[in-house]
Protein backbone atom coordinates (compact mmCIF):
# COMPACT_ATOMS: atom_id res chain seq x y z
CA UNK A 1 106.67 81.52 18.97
CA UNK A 2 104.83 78.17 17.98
CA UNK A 3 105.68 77.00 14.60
CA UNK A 4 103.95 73.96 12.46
CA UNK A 5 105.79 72.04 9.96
CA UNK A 6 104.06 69.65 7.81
CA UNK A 7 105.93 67.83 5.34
CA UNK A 8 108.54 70.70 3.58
CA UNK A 9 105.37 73.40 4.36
CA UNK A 10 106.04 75.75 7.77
CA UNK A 11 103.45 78.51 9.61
CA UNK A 12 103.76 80.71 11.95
CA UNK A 13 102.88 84.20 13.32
CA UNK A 14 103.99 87.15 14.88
CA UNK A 15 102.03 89.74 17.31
CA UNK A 16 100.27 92.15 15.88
CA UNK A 17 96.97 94.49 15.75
CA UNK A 18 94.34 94.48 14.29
CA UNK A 19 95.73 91.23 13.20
CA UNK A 20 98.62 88.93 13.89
CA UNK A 21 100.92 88.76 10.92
CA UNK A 22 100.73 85.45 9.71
CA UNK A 23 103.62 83.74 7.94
CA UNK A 24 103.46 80.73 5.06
CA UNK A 25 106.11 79.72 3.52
CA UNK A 26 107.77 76.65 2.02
CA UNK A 27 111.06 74.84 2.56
CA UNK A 28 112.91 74.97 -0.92
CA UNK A 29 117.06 75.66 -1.93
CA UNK A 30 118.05 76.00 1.87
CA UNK A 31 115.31 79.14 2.22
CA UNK A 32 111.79 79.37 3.68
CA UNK A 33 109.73 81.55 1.16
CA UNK A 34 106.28 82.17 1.26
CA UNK A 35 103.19 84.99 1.78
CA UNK A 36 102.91 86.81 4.72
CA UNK A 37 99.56 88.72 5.76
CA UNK A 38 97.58 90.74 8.35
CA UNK A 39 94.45 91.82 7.68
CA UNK A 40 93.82 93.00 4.27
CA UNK A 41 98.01 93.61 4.02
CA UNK A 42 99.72 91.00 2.04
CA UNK A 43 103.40 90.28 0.90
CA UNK A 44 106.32 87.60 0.74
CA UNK A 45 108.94 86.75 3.01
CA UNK A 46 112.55 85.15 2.24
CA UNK A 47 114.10 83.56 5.57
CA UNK A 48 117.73 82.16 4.65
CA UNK A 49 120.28 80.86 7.11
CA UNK A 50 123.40 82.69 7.94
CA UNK A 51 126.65 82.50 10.12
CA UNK A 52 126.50 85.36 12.41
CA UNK A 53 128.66 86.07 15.65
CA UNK A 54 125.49 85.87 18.18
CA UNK A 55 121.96 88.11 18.11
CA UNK A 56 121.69 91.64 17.80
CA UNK A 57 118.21 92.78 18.08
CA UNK A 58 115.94 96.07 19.67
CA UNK A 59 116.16 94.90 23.19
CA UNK A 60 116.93 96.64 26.95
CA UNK A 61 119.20 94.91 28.78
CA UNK A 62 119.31 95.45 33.06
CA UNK A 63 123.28 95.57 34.23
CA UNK A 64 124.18 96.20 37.84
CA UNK A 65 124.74 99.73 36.51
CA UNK A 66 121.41 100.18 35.51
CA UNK A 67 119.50 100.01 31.71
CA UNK A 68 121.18 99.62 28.20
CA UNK A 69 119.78 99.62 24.98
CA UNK A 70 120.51 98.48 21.73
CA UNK A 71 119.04 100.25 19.32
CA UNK A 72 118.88 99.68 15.43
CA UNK A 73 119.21 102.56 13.72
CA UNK A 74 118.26 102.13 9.82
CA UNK A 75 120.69 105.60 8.82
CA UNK A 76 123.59 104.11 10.67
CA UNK A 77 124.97 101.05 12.35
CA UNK A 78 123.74 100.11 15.52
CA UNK A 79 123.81 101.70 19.17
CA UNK A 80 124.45 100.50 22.77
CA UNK A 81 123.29 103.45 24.78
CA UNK A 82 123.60 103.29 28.48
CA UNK A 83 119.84 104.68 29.17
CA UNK A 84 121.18 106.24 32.30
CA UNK A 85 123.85 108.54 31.25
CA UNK A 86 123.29 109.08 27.84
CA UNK A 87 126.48 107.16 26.92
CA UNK A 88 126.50 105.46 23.47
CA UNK A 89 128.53 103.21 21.48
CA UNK A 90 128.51 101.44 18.54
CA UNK A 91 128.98 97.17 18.34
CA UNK A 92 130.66 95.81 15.52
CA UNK A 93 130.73 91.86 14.77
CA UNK A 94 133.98 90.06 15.69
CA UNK A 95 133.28 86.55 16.75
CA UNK A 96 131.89 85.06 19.11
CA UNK A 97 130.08 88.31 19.68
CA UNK A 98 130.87 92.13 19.11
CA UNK A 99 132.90 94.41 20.03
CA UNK A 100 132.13 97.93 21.03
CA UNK A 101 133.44 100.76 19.79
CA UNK A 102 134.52 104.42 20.73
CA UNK A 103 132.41 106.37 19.38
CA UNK A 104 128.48 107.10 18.00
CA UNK A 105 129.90 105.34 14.87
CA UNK A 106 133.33 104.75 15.33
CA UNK A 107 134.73 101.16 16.01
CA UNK A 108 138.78 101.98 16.82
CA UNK A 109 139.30 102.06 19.36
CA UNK A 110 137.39 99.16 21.16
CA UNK A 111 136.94 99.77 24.73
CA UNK A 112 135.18 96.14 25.81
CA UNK A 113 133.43 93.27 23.76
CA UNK A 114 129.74 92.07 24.10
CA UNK A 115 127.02 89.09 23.70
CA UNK A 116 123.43 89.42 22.78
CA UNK A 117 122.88 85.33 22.15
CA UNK A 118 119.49 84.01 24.13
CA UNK A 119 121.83 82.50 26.42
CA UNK A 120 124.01 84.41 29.07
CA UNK A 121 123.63 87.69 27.23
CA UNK A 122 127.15 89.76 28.62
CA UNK A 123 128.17 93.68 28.08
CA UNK A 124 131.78 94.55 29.57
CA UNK A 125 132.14 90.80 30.55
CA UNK A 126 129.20 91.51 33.41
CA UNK A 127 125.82 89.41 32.84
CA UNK A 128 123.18 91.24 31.85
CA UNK A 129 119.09 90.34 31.50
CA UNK A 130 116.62 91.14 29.30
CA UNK A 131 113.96 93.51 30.52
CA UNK A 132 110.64 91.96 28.85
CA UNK A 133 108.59 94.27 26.59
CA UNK A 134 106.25 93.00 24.13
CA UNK A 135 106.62 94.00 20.70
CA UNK A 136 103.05 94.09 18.36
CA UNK A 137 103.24 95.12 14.78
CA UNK A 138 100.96 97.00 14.11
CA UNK A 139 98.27 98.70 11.23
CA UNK A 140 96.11 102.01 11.51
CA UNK A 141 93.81 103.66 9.55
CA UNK A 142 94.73 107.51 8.50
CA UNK A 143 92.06 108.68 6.00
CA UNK A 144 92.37 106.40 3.26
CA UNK A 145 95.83 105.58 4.05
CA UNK A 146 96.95 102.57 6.32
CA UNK A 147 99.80 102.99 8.22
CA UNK A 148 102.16 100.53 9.52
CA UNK A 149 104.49 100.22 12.77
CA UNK A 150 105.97 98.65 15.59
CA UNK A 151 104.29 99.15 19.44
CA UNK A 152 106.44 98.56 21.91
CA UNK A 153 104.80 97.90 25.44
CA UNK A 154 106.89 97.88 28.94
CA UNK A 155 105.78 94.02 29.96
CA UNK A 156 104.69 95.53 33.68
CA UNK A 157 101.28 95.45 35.22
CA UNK A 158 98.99 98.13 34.59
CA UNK A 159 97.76 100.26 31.59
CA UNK A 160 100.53 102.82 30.40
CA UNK A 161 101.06 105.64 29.42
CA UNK A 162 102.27 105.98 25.40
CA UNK A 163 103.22 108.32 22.83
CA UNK A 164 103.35 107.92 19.27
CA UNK A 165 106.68 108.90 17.46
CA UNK A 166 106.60 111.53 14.76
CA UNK A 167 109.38 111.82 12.33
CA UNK A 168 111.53 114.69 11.17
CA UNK A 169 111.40 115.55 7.56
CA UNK A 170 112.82 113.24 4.81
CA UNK A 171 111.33 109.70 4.16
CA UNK A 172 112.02 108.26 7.69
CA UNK A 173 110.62 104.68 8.87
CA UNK A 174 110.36 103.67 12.52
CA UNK A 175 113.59 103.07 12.93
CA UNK A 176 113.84 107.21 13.24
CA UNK A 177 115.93 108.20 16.40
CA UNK A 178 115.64 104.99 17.85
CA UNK A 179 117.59 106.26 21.11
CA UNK A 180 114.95 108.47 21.61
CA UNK A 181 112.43 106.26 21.44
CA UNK A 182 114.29 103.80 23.98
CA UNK A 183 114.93 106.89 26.49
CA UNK A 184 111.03 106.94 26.85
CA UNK A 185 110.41 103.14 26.74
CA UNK A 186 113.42 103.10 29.78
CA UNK A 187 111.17 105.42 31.60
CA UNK A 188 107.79 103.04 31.30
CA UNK A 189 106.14 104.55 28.63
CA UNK A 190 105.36 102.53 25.38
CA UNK A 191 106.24 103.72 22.45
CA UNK A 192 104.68 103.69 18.55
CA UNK A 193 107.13 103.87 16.26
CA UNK A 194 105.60 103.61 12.90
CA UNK A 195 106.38 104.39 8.76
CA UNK A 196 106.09 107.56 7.55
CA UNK A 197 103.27 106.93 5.26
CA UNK A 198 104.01 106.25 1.17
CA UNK A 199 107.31 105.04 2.99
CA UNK A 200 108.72 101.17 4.33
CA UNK A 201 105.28 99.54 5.16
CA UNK A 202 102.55 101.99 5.42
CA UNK A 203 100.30 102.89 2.56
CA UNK A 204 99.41 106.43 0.84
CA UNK A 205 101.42 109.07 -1.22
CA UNK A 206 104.80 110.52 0.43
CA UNK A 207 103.84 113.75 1.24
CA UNK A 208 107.11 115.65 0.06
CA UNK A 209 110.16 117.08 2.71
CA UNK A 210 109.26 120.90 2.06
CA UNK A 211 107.36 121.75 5.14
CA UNK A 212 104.39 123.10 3.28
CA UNK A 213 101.15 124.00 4.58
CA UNK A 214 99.64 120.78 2.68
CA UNK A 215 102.64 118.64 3.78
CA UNK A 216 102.21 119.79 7.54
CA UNK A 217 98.74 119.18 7.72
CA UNK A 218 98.76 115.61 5.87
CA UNK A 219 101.51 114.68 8.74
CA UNK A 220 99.87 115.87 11.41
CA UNK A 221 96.47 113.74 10.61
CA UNK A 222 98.50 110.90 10.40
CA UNK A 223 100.20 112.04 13.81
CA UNK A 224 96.08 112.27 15.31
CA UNK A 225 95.07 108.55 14.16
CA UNK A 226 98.22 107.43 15.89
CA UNK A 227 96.99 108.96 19.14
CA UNK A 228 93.55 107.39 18.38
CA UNK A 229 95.02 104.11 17.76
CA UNK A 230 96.98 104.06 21.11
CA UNK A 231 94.32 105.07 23.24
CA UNK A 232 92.26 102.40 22.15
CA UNK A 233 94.50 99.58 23.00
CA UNK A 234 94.03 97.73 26.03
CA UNK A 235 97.25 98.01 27.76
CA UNK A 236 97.83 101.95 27.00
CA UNK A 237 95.42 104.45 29.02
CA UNK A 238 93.77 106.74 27.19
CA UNK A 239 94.23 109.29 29.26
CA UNK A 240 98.01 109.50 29.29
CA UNK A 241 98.56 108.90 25.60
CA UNK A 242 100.36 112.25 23.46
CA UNK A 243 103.36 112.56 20.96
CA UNK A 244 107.14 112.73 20.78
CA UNK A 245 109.22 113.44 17.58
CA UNK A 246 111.84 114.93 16.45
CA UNK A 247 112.82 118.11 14.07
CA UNK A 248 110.05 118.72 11.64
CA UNK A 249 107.73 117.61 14.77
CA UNK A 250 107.78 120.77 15.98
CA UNK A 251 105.32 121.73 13.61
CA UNK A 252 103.30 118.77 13.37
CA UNK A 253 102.91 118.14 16.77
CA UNK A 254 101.39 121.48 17.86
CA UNK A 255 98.88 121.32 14.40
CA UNK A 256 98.02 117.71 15.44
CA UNK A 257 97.60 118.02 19.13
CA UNK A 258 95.08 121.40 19.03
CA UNK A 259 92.67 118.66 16.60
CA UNK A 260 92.76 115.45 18.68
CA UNK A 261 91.05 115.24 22.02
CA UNK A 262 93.24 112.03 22.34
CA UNK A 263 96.45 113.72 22.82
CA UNK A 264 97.02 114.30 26.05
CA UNK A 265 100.81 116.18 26.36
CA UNK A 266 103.80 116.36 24.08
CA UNK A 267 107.66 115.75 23.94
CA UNK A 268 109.10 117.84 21.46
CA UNK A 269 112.96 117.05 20.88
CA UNK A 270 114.80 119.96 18.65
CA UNK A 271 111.42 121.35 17.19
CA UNK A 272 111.45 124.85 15.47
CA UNK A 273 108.89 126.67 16.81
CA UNK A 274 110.15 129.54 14.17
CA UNK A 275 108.53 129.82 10.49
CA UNK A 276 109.86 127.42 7.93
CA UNK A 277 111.17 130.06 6.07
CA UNK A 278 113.40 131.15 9.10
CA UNK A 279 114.86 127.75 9.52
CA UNK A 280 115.46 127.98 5.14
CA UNK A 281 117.84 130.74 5.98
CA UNK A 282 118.89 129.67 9.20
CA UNK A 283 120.18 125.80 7.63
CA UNK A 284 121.86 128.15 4.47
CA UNK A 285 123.62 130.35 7.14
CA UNK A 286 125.06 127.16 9.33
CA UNK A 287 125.64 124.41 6.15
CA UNK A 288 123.45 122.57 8.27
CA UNK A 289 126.64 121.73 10.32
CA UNK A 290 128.66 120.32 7.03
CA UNK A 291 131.41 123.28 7.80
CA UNK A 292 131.89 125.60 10.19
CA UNK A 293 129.75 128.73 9.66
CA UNK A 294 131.37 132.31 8.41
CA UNK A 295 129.47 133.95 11.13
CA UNK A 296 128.99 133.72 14.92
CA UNK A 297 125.76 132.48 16.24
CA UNK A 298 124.57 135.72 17.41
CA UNK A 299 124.77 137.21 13.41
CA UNK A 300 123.51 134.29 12.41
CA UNK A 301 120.47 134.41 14.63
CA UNK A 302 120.64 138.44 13.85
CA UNK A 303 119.94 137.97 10.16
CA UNK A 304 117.16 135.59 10.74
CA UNK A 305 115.03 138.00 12.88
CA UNK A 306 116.07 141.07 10.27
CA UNK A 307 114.75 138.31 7.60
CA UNK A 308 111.38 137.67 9.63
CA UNK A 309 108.45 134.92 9.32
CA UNK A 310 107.27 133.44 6.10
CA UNK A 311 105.92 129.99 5.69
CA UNK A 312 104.51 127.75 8.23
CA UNK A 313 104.38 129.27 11.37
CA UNK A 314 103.64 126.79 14.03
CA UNK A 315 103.28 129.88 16.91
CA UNK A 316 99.75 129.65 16.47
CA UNK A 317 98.72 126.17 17.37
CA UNK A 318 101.45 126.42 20.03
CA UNK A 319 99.31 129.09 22.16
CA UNK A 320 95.99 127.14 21.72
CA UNK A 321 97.91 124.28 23.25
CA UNK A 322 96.17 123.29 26.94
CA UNK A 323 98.61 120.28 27.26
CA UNK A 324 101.57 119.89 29.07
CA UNK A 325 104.31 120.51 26.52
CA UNK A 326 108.26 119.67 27.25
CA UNK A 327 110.50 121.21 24.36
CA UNK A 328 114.64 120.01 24.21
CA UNK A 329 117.03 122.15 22.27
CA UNK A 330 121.10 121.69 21.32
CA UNK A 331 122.77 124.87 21.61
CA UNK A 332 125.12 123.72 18.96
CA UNK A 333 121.89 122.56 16.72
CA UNK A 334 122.89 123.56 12.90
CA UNK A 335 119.49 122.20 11.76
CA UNK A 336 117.10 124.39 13.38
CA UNK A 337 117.50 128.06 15.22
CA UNK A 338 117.00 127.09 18.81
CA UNK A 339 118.09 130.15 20.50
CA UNK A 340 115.29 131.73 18.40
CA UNK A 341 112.86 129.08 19.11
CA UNK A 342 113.48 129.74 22.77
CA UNK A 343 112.91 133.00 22.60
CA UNK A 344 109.43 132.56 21.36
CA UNK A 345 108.77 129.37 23.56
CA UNK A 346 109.58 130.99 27.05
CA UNK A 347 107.03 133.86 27.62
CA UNK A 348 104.54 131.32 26.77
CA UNK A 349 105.83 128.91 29.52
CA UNK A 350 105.96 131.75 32.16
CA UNK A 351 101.89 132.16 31.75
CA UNK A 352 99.99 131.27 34.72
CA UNK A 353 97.67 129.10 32.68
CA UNK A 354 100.14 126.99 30.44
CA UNK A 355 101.77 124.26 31.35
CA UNK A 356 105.24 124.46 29.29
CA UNK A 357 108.73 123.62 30.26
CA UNK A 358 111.93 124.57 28.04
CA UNK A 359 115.20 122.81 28.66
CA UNK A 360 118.59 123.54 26.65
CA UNK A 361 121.81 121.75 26.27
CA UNK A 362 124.29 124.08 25.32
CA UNK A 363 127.13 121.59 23.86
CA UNK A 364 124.79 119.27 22.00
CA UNK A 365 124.01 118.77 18.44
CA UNK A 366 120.60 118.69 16.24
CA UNK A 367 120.29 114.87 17.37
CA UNK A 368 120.97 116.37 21.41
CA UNK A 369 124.37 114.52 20.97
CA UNK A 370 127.10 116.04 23.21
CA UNK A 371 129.88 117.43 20.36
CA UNK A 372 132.79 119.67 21.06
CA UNK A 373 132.31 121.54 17.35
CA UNK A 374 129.05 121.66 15.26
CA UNK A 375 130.26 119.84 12.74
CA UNK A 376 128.08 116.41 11.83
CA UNK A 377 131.49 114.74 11.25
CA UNK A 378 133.02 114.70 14.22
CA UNK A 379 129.60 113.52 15.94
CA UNK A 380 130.52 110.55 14.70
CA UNK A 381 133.48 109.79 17.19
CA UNK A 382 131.20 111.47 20.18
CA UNK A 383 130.16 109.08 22.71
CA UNK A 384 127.73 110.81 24.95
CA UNK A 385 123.81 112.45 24.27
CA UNK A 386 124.18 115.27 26.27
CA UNK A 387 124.66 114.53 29.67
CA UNK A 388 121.64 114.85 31.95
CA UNK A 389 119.30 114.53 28.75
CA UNK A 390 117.95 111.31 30.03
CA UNK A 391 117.33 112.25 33.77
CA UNK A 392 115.86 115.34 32.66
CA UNK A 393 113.20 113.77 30.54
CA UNK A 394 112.35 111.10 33.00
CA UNK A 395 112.35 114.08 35.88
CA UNK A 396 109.50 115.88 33.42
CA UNK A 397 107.75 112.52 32.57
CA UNK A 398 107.79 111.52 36.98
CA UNK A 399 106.35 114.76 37.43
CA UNK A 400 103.57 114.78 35.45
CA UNK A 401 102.51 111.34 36.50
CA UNK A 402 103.48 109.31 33.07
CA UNK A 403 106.03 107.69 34.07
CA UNK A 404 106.20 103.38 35.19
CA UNK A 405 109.29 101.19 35.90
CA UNK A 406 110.46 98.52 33.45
């Protein structure tokens, strides 16, 4: 990126929309300090040097066995997944690069060593390349609130198709499921990743984690004017623009995507299509994977449905839905029910009129991480999303024509 210096004073700017970010700082105690802005936005920067063992940064890297990503993953360190088997490991500094570890988020033991640097980037001792794909931060309007994010955009020819990234509940920032996000991005389609609003960047009040009717509904406008924002970008097409998100998505998505024209299909990854009030008692009954449950799945899923619906019930929305729809459950999911959210997803699909596909992966997790025992612990010594997660996806995203290559 260009850069001025005059005298101990330095600009320069970033990407962005509506705006570029603009950056001006001052040279002062071995920092550069100064304001940064974009559009109305404004804020302050710190820049400091700092001995580090080479770069580490959101990038896909080609290999002759196909894509990786690193990922950077704000809940946990970060990821090297091999975007075409699902395999994942974590790097860990040790000079003059990293090396990578076992596991999700385990570093002993190392099984090979790796190099991000701008020069001769190398995984496993083989070169590697960056794949380009331009990066824009970005600011949209949701009612009075503006929200902020990061749109990544596969640096091919041709407009693309795009989703916008919802979050699960808690107060997530962009940097929510980042493997996700880079599973779509491998298959061509750009991806908005932005802050849950009232949280990291974005503006307006935090709406709460309780999936309440009010909560639901504030998300899922927010959810809308992402769609809007995407499909009136120059390099996305309007016409193949939808959402993806995780967990609480389930609800939001559906509410969101039977208001806005602009949505155009949906990727749903361990969404509850249950009430909230079933997944209250189903998360008590499992310890939301912290120990191993008292009862088998089947009495666990038993005292649900002898419980019934109460709270948000996303079943509605879901049958006014015209839109291509793929849904991804973890058998071993401790989060959500997802044998239950089956159940009510797959009589829909089989109606001649509805285009809705169901997939299940019986070994993986909440996160659709492959693990041996429900327990979130031990997912951290896993090293593989469930395998055929990825070519599934992309087989759903070829066939309905949304697809592109990086």
């Amino acid at each position: 990126m260009p850069v001025s210096f005059e005298s101990r004073h330095v600009r320069f700017s970033l990407p962005g929309r509506p705006t570029p970010l603009a950056l001006d700082g001052s040279v002062a105690a071995g920092r550069i300090s100064g304001t940064v802005s974009q559009g109305t936005a404004r804020g302050t920067f710190s820049l400091r040097p700092e001995e580090a063992p080479d770069l580490l940064a959101r990038e896909i890297f080609k290999t002759s066995a196909g894509l990786r990503g690193v990922v950077d993953d704000t809940y946990g360190p970060p990821r090297l997944i091999d975007l075409e088997t699902g395999e994942v490991h974590a790097p860990y500094p040790a000079a003059p690069g990293f090396v990578i570890g076992s596991g999700f988020a385990s570093r002993t033991p190392t099984i090979g060593t790796a190099r991000f640097g701008r020069s001769k980037p190398k995984i496993d001792g083989q070169p590697t390349r960056r794949v380009p794909v331009r990066q824009l931060e970005v600011r949209f309007r949701s009612g009075t609130a503006v929200l902020s994010g990061t749109l990544s955009v596969p640096a091919t020819t041709g407009n693309h198709a795009a989703v916008a990234f919802v979050h699960g509940s808690g107060k997530t920032d962009r940097a929510y499921l980042p493997d996700l996000q880079a599973l779509l991005l491998r298959n061509g389609v750009a991806v908005l990743a932005y802050d849950k609003r009232g949280i990291g960047q974005s503006g307006g009040t935090y709406p709460g984690e309780s999936p309440t009717t009010e909560t639901i509904d504030t998300l899922a406008l927010d959810a809308a004017a992402a769609a809007r924002f995407l499909a009136a970008q120059p390099e996305i097409d309007p016409a193949r623009v939808g959402l993806a998100g995780h967990s609480q998505a389930g609800w939001i998505v559906p509410l969101a995507a039977t208001r806005e024209p602009a949505i155009h299909f949906a990727v749903i990854f361990s969404g509850p299509t249950v009430t909230a009030g079933e997944v209250d008692l189903y998360r008590n009954l499992t310890s939301e994977g912290e120990r191993q449950p008292a009862l088998s799945d089947t009495a666990i899923d038993a005292q649900v449905l002898a419980r019934g619906p109460s709270g948000v019930d996303p079943i509605p929305w879901i049958k006014q839905l015209t839109i291509p729809a793929l849904w991804v459950y973890g058998g071993r999911d401790r989060h959500i029910p997802p044998r239950l959210s089956e159940r009510l997803l797959r009589p829909l699909a089989l109606e001649s009129d509805r285009d809705f596909t169901v997939v299940s992966f019986a070994n993986a997790n909440h996160a659709l991480v492959e693990t041996r025992t429900s327990l979130t612990s031990k997912m951290l010594r896993t090293k593989s999303f469930a395998p055929g997660l990825i070519a599934r996806v992309g087989e759903w995203l070829a066939a309905h024509a949304l697809s592109g290559r990086l």
